[in-house]
C-alpha atoms as a PDB file:
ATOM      1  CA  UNK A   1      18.616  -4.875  14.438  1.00  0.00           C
ATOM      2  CA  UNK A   2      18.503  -1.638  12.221  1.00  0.00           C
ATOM      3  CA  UNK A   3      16.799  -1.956   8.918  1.00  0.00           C
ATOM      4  CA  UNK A   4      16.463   0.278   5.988  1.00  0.00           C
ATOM      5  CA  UNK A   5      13.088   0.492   3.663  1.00  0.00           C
ATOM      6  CA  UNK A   6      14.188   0.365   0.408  1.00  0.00           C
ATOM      7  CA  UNK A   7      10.369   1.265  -0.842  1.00  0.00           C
ATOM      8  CA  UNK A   8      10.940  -1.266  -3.447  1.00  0.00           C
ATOM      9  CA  UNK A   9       7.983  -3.524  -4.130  1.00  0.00           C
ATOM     10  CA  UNK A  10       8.231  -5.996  -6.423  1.00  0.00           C
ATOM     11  CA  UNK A  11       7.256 -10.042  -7.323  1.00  0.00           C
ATOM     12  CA  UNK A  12       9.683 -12.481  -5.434  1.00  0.00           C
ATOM     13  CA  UNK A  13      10.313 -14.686  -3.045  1.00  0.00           C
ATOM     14  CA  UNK A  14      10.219 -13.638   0.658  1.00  0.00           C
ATOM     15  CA  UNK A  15      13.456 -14.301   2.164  1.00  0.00           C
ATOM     16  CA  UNK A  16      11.813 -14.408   5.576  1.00  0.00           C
ATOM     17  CA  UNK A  17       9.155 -17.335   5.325  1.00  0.00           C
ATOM     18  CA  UNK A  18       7.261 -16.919   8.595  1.00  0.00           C
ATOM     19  CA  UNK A  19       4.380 -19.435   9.277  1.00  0.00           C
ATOM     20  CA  UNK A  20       2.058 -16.854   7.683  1.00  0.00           C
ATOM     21  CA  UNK A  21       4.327 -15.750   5.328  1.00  0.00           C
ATOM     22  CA  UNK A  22       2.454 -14.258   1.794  1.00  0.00           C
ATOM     23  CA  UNK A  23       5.262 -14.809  -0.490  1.00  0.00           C
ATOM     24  CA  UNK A  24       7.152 -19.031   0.677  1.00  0.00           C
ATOM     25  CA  UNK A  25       6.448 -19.176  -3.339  1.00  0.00           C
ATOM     26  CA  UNK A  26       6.434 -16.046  -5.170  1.00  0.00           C
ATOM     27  CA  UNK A  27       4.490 -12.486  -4.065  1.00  0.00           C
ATOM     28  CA  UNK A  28       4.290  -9.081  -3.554  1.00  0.00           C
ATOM     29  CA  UNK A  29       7.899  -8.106  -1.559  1.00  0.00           C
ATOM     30  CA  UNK A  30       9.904  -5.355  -0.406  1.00  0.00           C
ATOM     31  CA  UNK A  31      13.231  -5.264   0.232  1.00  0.00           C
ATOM     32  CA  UNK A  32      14.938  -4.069   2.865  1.00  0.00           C
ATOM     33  CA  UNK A  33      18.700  -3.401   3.626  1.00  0.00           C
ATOM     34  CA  UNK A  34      20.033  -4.793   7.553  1.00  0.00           C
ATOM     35  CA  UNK A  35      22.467  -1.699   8.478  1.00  0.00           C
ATOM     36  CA  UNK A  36      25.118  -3.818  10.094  1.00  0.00           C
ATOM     37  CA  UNK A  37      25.835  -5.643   7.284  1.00  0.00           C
ATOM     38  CA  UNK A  38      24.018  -3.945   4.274  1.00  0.00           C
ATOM     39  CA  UNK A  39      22.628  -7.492   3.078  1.00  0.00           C
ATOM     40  CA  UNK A  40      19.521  -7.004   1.427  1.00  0.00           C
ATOM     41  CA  UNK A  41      16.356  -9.316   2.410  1.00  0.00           C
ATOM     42  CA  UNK A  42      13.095  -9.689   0.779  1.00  0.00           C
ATOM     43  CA  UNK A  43      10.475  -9.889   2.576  1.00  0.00           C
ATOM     44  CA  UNK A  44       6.351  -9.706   2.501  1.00  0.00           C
ATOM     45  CA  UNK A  45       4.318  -7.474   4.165  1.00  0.00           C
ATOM     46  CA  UNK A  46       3.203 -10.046   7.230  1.00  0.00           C
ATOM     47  CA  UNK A  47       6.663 -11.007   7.669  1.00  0.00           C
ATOM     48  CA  UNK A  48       7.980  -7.419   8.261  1.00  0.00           C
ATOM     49  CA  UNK A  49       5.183  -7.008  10.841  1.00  0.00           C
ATOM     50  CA  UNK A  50       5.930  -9.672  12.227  1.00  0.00           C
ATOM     51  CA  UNK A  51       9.575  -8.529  12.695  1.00  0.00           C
ATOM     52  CA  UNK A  52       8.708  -4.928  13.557  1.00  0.00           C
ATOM     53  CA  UNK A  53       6.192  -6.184  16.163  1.00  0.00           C
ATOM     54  CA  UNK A  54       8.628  -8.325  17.904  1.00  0.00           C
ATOM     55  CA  UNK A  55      11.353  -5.619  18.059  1.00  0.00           C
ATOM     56  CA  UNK A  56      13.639  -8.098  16.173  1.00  0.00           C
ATOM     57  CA  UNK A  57      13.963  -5.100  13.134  1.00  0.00           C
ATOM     58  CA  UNK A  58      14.232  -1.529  14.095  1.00  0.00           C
ATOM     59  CA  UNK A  59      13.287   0.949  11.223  1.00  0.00           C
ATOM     60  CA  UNK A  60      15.674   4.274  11.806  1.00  0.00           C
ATOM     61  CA  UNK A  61      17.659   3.279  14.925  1.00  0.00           C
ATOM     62  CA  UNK A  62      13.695   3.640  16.651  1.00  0.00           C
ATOM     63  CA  UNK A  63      12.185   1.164  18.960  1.00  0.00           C
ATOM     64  CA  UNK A  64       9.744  -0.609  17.302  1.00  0.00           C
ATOM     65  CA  UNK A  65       6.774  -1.224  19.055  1.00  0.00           C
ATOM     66  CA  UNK A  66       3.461  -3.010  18.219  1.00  0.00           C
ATOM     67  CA  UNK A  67       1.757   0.189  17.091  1.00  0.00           C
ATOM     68  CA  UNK A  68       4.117   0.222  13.879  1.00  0.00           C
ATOM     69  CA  UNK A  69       2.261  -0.542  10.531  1.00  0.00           C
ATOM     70  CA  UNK A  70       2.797  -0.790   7.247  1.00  0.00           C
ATOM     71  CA  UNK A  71       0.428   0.594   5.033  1.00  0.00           C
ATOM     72  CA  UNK A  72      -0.687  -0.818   1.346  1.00  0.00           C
ATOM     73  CA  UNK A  73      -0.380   2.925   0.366  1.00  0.00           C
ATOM     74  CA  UNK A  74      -0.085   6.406   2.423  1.00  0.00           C
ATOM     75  CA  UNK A  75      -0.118   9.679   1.219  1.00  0.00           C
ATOM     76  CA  UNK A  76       2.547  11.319   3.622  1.00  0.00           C
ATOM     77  CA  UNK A  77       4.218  14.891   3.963  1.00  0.00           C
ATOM     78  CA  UNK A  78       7.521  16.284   3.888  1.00  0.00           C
ATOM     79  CA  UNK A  79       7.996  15.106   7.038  1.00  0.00           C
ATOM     80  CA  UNK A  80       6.641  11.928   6.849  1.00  0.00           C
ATOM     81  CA  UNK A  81       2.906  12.055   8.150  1.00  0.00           C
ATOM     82  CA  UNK A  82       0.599  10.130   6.813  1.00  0.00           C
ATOM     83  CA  UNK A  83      -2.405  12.421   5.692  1.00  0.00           C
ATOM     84  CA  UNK A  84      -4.195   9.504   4.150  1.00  0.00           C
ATOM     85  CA  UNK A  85      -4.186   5.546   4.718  1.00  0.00           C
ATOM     86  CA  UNK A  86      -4.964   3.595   2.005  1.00  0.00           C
ATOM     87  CA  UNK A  87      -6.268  -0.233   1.978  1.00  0.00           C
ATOM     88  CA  UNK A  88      -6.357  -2.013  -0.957  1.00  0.00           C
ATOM     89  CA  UNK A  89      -8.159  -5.571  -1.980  1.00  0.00           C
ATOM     90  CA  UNK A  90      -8.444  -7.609  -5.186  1.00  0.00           C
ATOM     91  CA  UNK A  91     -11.704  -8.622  -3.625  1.00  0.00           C
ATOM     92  CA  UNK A  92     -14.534  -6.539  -3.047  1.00  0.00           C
ATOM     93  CA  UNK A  93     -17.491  -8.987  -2.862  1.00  0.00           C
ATOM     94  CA  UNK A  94     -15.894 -10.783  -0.081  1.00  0.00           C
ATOM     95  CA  UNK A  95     -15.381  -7.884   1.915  1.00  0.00           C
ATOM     96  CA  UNK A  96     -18.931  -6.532   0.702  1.00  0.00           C
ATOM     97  CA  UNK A  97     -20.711  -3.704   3.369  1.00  0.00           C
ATOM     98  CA  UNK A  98     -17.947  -4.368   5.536  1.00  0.00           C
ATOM     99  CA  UNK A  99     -15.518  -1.537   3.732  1.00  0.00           C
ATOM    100  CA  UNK A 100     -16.254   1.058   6.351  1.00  0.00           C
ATOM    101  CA  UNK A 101     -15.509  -1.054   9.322  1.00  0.00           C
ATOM    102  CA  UNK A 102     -12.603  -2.228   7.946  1.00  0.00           C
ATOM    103  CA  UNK A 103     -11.470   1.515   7.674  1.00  0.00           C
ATOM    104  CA  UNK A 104     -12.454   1.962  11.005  1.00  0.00           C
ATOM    105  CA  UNK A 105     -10.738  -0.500  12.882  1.00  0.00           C
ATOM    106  CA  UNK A 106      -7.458   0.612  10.559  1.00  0.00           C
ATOM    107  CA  UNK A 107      -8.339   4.697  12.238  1.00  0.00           C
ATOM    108  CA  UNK A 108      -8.645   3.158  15.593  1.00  0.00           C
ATOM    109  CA  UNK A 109      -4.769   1.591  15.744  1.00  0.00           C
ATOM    110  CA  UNK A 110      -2.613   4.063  17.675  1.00  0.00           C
ATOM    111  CA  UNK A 111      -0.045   4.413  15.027  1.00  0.00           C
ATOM    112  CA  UNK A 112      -2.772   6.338  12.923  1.00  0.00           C
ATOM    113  CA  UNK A 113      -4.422   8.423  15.754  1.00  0.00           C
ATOM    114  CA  UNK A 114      -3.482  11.685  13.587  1.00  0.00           C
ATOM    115  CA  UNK A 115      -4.357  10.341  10.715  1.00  0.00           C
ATOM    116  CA  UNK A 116      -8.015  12.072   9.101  1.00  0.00           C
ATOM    117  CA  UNK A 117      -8.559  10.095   6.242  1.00  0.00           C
ATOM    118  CA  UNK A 118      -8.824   6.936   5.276  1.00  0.00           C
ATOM    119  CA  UNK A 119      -9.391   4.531   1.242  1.00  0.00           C
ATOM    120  CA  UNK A 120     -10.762   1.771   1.231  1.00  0.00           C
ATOM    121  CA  UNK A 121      -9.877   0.561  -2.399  1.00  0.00           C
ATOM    122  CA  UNK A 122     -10.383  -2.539  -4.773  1.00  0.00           C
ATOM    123  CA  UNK A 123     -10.703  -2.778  -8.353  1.00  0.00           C
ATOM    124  CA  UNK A 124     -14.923  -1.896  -8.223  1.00  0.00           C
ATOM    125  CA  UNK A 125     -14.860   0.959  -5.882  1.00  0.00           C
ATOM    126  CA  UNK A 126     -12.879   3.474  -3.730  1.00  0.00           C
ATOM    127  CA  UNK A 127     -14.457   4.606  -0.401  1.00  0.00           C
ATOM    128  CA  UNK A 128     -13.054   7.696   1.076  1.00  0.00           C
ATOM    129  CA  UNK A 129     -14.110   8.581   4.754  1.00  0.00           C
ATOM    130  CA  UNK A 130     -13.152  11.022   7.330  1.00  0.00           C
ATOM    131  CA  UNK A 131     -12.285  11.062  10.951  1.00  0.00           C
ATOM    132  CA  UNK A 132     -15.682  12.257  12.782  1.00  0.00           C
ATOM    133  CA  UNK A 133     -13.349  13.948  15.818  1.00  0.00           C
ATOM    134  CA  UNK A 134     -10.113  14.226  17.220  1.00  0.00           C
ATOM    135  CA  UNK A 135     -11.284  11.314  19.016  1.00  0.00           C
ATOM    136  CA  UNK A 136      -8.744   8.316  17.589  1.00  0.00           C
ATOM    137  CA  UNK A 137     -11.780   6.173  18.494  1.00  0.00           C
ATOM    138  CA  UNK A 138     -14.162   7.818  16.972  1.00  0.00           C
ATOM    139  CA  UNK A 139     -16.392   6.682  13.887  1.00  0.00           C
ATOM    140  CA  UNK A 140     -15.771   7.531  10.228  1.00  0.00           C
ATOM    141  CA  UNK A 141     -18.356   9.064   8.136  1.00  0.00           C
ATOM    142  CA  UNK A 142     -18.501   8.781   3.964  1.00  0.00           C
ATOM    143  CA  UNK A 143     -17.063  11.302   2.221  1.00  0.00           C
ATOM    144  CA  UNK A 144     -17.556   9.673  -1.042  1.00  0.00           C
ATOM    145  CA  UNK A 145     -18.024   6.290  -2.879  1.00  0.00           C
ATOM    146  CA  UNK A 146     -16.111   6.572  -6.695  1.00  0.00           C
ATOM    147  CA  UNK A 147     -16.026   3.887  -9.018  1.00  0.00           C
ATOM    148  CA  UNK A 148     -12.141   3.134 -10.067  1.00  0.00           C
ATOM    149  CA  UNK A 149     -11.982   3.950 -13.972  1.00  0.00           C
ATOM    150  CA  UNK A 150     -10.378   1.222 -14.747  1.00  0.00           C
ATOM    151  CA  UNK A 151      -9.732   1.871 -18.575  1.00  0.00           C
ATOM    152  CA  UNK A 152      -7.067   4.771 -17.457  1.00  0.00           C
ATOM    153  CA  UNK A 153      -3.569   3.677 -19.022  1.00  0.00           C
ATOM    154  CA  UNK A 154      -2.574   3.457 -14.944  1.00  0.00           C
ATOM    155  CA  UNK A 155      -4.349  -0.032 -14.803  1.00  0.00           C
ATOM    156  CA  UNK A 156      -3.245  -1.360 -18.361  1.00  0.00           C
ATOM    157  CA  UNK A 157      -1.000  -3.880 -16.190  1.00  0.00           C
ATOM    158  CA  UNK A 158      -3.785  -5.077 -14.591  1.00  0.00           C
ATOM    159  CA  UNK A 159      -5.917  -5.510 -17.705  1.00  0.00           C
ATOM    160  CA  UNK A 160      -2.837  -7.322 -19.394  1.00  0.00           C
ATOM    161  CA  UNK A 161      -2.295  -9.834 -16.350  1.00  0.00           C
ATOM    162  CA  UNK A 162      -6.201 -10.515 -16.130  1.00  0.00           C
ATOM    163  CA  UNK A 163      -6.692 -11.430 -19.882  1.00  0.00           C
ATOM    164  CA  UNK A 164      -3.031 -12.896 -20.540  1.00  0.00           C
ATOM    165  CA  UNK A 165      -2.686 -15.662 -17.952  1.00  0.00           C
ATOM    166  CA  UNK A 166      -3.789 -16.336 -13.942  1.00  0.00           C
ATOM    167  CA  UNK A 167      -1.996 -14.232 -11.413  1.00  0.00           C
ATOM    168  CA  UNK A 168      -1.480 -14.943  -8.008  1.00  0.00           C
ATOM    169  CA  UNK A 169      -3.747 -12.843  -5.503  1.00  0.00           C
ATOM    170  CA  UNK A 170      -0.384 -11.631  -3.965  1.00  0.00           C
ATOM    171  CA  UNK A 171       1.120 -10.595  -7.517  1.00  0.00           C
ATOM    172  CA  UNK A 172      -2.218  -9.080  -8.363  1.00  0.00           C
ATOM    173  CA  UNK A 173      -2.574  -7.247  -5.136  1.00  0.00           C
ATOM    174  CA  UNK A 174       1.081  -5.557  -6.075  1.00  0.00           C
ATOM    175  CA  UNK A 175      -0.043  -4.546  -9.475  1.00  0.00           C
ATOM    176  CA  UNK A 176      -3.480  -2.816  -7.569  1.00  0.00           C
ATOM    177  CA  UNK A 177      -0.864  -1.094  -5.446  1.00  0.00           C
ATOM    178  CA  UNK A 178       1.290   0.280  -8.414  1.00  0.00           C
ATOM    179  CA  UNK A 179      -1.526   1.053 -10.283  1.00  0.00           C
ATOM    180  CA  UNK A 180      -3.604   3.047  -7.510  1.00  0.00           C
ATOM    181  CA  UNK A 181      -0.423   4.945  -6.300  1.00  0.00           C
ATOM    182  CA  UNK A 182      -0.194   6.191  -9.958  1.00  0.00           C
ATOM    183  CA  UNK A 183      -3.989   6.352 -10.253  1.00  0.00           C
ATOM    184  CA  UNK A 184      -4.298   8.349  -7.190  1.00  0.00           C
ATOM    185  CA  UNK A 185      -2.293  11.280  -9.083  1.00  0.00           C
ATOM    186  CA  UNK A 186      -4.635  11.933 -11.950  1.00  0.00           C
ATOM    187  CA  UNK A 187      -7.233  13.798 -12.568  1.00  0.00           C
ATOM    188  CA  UNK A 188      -9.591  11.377 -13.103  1.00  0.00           C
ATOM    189  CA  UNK A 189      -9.727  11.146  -9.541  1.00  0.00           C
ATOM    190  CA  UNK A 190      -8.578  13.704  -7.698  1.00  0.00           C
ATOM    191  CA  UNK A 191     -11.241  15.577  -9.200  1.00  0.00           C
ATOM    192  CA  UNK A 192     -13.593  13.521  -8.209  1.00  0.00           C
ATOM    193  CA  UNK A 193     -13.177  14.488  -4.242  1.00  0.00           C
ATOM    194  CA  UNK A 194     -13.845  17.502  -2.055  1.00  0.00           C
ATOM    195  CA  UNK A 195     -11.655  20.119  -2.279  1.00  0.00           C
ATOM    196  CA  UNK A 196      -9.435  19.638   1.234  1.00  0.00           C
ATOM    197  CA  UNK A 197      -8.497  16.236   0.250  1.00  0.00           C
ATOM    198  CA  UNK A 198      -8.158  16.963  -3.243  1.00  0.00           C
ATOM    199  CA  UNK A 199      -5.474  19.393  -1.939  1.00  0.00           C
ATOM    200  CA  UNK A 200      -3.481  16.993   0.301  1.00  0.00           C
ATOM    201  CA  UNK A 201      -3.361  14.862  -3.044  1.00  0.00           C
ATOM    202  CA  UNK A 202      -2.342  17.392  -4.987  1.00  0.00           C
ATOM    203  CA  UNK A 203       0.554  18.104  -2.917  1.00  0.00           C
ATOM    204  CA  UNK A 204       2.184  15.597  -0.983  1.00  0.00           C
ATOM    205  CA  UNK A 205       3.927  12.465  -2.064  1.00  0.00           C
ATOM    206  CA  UNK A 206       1.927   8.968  -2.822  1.00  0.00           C
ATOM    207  CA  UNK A 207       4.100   5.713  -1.093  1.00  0.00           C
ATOM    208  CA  UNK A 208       3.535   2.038  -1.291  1.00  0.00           C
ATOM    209  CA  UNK A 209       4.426  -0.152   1.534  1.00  0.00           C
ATOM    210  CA  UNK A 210       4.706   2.623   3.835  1.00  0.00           C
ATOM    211  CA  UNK A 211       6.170   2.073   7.159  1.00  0.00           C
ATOM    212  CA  UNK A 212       4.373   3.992   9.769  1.00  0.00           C
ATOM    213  CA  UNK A 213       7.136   5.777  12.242  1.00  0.00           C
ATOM    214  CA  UNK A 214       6.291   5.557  16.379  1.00  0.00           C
ATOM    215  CA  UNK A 215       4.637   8.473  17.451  1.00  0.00           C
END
């Protein structure tokens, strides 16, 4: 079946409730529109993997295979490429010295083969790295290691939620989204890099939830 991304992202409940679904109570969700019928559905990130894996949804009239993704965040051109491919958790000590090999298993999926660079991103720190080669198997190396400034105005959300009440790691992991898509356009940070990825910032448009086409 054909589906439309809406690009929507937003607290709800997933419509979809797999076993592993993210969201059977409330969670981060997109919707999405089914072309035959133009319902709308709302559904969590591991359920619309789920469905794009198994061929059940098509995104664009396009076979979907198992090298679709969706991405927390992607930088992307005009035409859709994804110059950057961002993961973002609410948790860095659990995922402590592991942040690069987490980016590198993401660069080694075939759906990102042409992709150079790659965030790893939580509320403590923001790891950029680089593709080494052409080689889609080849390791990353370090560009840099930034500390998130978390006082910008972009993360006031965040603050709020944190201070006002306990949020839900799904709800929180939306607001990181939101707030690091908007983040990712200031200053504050883009100065922080080298200048050729400073550039692709600078100039291309910053998505949440992105849907990675087939190549």
């Amino acid at each position: 079946m054909k589906v439309v991304p809406t690009g929507a992202v937003f607290y709800a409940v997933c419509n979809i409730k797999s076993e592993n679904c993210k969201a059977k109570e409330g969670g981060a969700v997109t919707t999405v529109l089914l072309a035959d019928s133009y319902e709308q559905v709302n559904t969590c990130k591991v359920c619309l993997n789920q469905k794009l894996r198994s061929g059940e949804w098509n995104v664009e009239g396009s076979r979907v295979s198992n090298m679709r993704e969706v991405l927390d965040l992607a930088v992307v051109d005009p035409q859709g490429r994804v110059l950057v491919a961002v993961e973002i958790k609410i948790n860095s000590s659990r995922h402590k010295k592991r942040e690069k090999h987490i980016l590198e298993q993401m660069s080694s999926k075939s759906s990102l083969r042409d992709v150079q660079y790659f965030i790893f991103a939580t509320p403590d720190l923001i790891l950029v790295c680089e593709r080494n080669s052409d080689d889609p198997h080849a390791n990353l190396h370090k560009l840099v290691r930034l500390s998130p400034k978390l006082s910008d105005p972009n993360f006031e959300n965040l603050r709020q939620g944190e201070t006002s009440s306990p949020l839900m790691k799904s709800k929180r992991h939306m607001l990181l989204e939101r707030s690091f898509s908007k983040y990712f356009k200031t200053n504050a940070f883009t100065n922080e890099l080298p200048n050729n990825i400073k550039n692709i910032f600078d100039s291309n448009e910053i998505v949440m939830e992105y849907v990675v086409k087939n190549t």
